[in-house]
N, C-alpha and C. Protein backbone atom coordinates (compact mmCIF):
# COMPACT_ATOMS: atom_id res chain seq x y z
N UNK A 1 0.86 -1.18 0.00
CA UNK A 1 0.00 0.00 0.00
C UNK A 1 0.90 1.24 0.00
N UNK A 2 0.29 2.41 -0.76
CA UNK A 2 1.43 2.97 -1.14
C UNK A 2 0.58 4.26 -0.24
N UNK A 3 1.59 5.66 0.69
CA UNK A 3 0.94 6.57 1.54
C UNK A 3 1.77 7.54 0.40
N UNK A 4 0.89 8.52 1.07
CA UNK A 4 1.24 10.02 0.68
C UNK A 4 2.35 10.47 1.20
N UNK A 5 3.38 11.57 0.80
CA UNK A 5 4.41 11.94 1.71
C UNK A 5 4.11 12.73 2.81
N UNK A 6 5.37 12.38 3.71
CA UNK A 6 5.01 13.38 5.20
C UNK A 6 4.62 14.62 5.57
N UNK A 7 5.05 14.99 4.37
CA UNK A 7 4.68 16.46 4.27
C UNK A 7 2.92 16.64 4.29
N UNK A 8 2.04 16.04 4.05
CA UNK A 8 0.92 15.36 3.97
C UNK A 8 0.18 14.75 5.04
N UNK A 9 1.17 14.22 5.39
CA UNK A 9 0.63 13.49 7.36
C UNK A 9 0.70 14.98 7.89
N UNK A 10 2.08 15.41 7.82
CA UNK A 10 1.85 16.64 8.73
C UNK A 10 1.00 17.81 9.19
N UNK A 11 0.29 17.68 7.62
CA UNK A 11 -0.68 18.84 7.54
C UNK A 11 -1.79 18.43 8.11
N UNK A 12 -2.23 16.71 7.92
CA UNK A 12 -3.46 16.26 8.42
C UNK A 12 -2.93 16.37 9.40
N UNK A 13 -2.02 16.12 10.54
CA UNK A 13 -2.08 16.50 11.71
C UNK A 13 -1.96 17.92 12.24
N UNK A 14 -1.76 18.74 11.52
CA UNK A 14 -1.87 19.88 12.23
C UNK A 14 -3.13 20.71 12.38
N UNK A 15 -4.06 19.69 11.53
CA UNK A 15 -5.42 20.20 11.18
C UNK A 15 -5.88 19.61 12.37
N UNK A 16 -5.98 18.44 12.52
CA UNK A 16 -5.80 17.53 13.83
C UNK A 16 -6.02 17.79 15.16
N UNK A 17 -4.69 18.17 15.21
CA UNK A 17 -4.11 18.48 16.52
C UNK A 17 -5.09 19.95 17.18
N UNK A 18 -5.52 20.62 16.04
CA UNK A 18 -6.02 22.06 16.97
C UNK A 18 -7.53 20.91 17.41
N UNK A 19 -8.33 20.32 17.51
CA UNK A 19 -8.96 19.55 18.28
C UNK A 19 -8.76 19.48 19.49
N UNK A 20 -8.00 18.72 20.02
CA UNK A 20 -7.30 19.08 21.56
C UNK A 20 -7.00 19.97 22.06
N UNK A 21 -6.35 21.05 21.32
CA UNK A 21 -5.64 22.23 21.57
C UNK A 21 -7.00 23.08 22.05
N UNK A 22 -7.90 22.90 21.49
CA UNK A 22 -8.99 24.35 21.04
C UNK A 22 -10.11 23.56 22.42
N UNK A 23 -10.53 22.48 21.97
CA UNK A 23 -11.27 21.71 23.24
C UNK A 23 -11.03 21.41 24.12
N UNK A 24 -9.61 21.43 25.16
CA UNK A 24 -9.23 21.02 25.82
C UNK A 24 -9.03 22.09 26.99
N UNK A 25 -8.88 23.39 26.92
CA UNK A 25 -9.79 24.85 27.32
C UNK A 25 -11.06 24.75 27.80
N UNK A 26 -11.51 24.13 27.08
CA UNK A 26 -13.31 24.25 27.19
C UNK A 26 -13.60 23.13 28.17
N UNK A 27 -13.24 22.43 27.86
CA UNK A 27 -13.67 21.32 28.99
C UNK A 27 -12.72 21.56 30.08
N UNK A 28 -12.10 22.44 30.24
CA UNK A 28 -11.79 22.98 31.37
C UNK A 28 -12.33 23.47 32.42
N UNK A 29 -13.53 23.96 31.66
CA UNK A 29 -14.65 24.42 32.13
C UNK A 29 -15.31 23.88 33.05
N UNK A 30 -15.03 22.33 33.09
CA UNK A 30 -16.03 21.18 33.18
C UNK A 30 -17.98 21.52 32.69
N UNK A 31 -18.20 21.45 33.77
CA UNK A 31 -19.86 21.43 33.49
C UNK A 31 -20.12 22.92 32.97
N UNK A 32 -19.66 23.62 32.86
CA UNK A 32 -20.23 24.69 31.90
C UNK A 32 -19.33 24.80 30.60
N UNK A 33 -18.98 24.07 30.23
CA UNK A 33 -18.07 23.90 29.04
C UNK A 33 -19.32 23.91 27.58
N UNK A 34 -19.78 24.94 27.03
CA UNK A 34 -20.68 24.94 26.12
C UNK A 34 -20.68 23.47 24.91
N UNK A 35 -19.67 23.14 25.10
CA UNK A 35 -20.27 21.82 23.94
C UNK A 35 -20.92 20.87 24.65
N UNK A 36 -20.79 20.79 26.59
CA UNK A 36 -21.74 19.82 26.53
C UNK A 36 -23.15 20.07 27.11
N UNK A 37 -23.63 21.03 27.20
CA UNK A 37 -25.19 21.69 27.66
C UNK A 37 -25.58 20.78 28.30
N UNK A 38 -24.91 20.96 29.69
CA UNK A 38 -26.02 19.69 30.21
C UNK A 38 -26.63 20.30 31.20
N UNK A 39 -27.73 19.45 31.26
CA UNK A 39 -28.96 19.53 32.26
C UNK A 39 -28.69 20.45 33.37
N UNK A 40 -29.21 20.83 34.09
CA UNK A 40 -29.22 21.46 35.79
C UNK A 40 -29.11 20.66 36.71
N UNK A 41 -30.16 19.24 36.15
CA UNK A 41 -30.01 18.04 37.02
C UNK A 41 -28.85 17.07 37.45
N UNK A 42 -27.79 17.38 36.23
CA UNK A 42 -26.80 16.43 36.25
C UNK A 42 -25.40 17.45 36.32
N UNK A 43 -25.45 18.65 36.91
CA UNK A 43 -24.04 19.44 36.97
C UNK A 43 -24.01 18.46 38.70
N UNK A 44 -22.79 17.98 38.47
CA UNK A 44 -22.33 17.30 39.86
C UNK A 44 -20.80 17.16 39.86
N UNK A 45 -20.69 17.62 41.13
CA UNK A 45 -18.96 17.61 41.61
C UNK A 45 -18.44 16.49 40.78
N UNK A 46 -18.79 15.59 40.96
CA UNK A 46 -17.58 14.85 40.29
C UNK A 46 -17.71 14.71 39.07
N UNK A 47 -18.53 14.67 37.70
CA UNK A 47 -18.65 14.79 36.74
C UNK A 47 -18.07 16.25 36.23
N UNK A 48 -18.23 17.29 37.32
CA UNK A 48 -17.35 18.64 36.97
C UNK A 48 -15.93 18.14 37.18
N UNK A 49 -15.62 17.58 38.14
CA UNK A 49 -13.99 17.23 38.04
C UNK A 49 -13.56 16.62 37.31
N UNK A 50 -14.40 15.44 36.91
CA UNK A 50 -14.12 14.87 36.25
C UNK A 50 -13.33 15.26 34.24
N UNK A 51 -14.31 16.13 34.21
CA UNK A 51 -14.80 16.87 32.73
C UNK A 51 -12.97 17.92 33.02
N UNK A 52 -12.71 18.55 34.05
CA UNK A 52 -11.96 19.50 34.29
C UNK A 52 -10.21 18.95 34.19
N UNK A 53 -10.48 17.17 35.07
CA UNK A 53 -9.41 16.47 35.00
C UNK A 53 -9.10 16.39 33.27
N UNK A 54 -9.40 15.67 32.40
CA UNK A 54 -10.02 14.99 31.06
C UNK A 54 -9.73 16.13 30.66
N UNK A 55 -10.31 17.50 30.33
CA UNK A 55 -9.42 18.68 29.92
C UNK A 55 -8.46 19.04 29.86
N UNK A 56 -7.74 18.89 31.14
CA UNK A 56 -6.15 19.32 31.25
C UNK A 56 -5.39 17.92 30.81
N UNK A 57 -6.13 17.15 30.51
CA UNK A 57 -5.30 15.42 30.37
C UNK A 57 -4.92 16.43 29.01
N UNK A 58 -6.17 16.41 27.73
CA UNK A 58 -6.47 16.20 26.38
C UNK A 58 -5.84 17.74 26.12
N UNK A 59 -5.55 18.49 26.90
CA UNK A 59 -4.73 19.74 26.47
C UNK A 59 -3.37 19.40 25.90
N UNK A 60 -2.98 18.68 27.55
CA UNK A 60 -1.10 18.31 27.17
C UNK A 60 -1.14 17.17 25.97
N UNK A 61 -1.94 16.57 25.53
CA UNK A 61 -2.09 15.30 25.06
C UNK A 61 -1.67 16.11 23.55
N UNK A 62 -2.92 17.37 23.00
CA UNK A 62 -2.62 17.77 22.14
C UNK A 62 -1.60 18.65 21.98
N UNK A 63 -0.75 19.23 22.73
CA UNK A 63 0.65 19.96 22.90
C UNK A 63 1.80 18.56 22.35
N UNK A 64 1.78 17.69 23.17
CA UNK A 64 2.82 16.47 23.13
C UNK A 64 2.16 16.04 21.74
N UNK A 65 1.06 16.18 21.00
CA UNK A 65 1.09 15.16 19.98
C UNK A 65 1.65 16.59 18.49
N UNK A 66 1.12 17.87 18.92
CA UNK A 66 2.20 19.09 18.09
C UNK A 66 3.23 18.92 18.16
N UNK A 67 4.25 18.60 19.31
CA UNK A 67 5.63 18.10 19.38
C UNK A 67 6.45 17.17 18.85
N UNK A 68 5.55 15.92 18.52
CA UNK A 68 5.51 14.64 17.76
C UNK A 68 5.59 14.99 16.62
N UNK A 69 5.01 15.72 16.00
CA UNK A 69 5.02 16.22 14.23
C UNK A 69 6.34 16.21 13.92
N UNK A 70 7.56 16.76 14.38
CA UNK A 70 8.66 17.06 14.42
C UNK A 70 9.36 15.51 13.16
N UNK A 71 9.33 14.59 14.24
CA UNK A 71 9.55 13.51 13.42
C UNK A 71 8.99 12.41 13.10
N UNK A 72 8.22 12.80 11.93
CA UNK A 72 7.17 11.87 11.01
C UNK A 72 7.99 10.81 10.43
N UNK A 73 9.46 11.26 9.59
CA UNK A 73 9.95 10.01 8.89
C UNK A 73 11.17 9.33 9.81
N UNK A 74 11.00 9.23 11.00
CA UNK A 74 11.13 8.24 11.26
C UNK A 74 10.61 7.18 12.89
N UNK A 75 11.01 6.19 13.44
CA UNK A 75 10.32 5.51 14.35
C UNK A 75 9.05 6.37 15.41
N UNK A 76 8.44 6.62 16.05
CA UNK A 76 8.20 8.17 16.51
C UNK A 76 6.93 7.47 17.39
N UNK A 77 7.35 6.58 18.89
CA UNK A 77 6.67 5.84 19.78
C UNK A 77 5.31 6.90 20.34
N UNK A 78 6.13 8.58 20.22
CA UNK A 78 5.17 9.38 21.04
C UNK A 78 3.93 9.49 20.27
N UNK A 79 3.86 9.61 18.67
CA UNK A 79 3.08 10.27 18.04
C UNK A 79 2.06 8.43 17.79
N UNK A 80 2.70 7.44 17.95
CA UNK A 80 2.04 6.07 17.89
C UNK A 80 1.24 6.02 19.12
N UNK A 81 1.71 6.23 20.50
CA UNK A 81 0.93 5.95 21.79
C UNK A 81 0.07 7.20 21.93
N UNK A 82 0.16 8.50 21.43
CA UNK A 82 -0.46 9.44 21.00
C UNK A 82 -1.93 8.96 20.67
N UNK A 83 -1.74 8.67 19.25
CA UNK A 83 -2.89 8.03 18.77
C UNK A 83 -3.96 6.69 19.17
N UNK A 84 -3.30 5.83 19.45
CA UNK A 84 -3.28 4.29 20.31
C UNK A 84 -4.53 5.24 21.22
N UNK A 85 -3.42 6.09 22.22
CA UNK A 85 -5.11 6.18 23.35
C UNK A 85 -6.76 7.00 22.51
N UNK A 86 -5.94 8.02 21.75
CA UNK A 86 -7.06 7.82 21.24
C UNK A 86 -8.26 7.50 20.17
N UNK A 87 -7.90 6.34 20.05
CA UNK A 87 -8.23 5.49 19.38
C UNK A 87 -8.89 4.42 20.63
N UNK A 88 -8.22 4.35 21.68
CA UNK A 88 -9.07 3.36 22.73
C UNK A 88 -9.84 4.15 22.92
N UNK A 89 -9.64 5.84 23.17
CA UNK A 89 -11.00 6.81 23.99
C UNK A 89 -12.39 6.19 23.11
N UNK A 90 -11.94 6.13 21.92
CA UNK A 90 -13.06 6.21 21.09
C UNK A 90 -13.57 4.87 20.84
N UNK A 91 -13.19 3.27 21.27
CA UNK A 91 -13.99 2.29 21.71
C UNK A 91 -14.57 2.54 22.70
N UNK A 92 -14.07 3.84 23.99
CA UNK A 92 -15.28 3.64 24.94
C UNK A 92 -16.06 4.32 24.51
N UNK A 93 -15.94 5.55 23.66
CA UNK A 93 -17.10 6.23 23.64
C UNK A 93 -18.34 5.13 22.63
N UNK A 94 -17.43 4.66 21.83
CA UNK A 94 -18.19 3.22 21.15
C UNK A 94 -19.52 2.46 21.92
N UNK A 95 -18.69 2.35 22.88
CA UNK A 95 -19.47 1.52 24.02
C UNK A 95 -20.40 2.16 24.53
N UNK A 96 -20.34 3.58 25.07
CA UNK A 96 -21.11 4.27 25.59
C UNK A 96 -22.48 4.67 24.59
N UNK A 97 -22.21 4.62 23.31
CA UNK A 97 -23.17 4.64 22.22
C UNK A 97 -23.87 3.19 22.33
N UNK A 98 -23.64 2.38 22.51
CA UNK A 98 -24.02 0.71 22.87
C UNK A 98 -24.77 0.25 23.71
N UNK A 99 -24.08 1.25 25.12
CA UNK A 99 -25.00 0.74 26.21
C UNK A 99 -26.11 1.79 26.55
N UNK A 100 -25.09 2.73 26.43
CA UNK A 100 -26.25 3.94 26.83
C UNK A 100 -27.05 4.88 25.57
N UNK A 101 -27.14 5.43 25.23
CA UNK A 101 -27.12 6.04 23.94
C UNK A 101 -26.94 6.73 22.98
N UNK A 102 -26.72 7.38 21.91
CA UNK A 102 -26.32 8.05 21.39
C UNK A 102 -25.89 9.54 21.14
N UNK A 103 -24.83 9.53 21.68
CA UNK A 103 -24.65 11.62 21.87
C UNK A 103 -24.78 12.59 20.81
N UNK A 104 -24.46 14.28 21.20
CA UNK A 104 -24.98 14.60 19.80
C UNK A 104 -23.85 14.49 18.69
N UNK A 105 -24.41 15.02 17.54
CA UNK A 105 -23.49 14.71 16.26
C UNK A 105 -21.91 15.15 16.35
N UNK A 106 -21.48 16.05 17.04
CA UNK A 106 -20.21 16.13 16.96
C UNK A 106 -19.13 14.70 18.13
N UNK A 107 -19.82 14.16 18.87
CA UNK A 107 -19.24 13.51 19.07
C UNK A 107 -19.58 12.19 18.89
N UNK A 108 -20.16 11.87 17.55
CA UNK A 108 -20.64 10.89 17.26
C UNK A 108 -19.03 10.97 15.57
N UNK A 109 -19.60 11.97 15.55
CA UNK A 109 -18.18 12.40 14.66
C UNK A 109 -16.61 12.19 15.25
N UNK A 110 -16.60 12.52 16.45
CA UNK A 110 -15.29 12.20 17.16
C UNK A 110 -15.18 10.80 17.12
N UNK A 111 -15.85 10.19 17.58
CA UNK A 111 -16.27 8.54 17.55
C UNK A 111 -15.60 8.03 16.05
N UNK A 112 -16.43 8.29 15.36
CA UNK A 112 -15.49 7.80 13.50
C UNK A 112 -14.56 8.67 13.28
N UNK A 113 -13.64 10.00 13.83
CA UNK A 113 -12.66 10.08 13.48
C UNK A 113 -11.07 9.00 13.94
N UNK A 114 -12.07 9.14 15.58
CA UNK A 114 -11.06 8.03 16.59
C UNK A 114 -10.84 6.53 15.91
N UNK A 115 -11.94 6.10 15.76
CA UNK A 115 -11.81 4.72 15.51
C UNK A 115 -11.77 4.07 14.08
N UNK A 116 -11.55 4.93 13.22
CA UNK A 116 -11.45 4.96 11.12
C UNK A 116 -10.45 5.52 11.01
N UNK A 117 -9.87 7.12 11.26
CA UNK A 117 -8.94 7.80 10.74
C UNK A 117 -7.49 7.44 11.26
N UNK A 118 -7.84 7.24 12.54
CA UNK A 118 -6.14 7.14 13.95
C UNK A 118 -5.32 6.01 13.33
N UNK A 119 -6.38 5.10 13.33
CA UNK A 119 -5.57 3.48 12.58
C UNK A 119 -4.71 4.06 11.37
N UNK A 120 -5.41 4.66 10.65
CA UNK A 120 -4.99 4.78 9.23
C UNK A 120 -3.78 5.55 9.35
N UNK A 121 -3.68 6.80 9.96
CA UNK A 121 -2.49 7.77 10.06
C UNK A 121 -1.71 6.88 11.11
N UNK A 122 -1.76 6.24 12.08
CA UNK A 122 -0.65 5.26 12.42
C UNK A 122 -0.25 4.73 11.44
N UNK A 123 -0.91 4.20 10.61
CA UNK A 123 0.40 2.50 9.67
C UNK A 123 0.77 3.96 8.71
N UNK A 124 0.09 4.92 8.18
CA UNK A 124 1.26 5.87 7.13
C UNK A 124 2.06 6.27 8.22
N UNK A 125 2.13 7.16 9.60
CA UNK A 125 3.59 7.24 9.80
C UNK A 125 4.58 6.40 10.39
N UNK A 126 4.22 4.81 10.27
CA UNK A 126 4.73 3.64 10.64
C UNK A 126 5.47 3.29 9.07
N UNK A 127 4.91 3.40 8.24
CA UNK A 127 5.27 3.36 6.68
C UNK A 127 6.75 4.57 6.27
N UNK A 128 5.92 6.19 6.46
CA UNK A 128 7.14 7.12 6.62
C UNK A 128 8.34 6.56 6.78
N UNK A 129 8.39 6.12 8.29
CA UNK A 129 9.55 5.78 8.84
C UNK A 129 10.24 4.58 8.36
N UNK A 130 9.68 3.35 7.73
CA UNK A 130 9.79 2.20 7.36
C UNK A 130 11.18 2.68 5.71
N UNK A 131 10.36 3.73 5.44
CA UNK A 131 10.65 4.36 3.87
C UNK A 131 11.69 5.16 4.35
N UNK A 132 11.96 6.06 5.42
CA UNK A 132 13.48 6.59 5.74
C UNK A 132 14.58 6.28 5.41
């Protein structure tokens, strides 16, 4: 299978990467974080900490995975375990569509970027580097 050059990964990741960067602020917020409007009934301490922890995770997450860009052509464990988690985030959110039900469209969208796109840009910059 033949990938595009790095120059190419890079850009899809930098398109990428402001995801974390830009959302990861907001859910800082925790429970008043406007993308997730929730109820009156369900603002609760620990779902606010929770949301606040998970923010500052997915901030540094997207800083360390801007840092990773650096070196696409070759081995590059950070920008692989980078992706790896989220790519697991997005079997749970999988799950959470499964058991519980379906959220709104943008993170139903996060859901098929995590679990279709991540795979794919792993084996090209697993390939990059292979091609170094």
């Amino acid at each position: 299978m033949s990938f595009p050059d790095a120059k190419y990964l890079k850009a899809v990741m930098m398109v990428l990467v402001l995801i974390p960067i830009v959302t990861g602020p907001l859910t800082l917020l925790g429970i008043y974080d406007p993308v997730y409007q929730i109820d009156a009934d369900l603002k609760h301490a620990i779902l606010d900490s929770n949301l606040r922890f998970f923010g500052g995770v997915w901030l540094v997450l997207g800083v360390a995975l801007l840092v990773s860009l650096k070196e696409l052509r070759q081995p590059n464990p950070l920008f692989q375990w980078i992706l790896f988690a989220c790519f697991c985030g997005g079997v749970g959110r999988l799950a959470s569509m499964v058991f519980f039900t379906i959220p709104p469209l943008p993170f139903v969208a996060f859901t098929a970027l995590e679990i279709l796109v991540l795979p794919y840009l792993m084996v090209w910059q697993r390939n990059l580097a292979r091609s170094a």
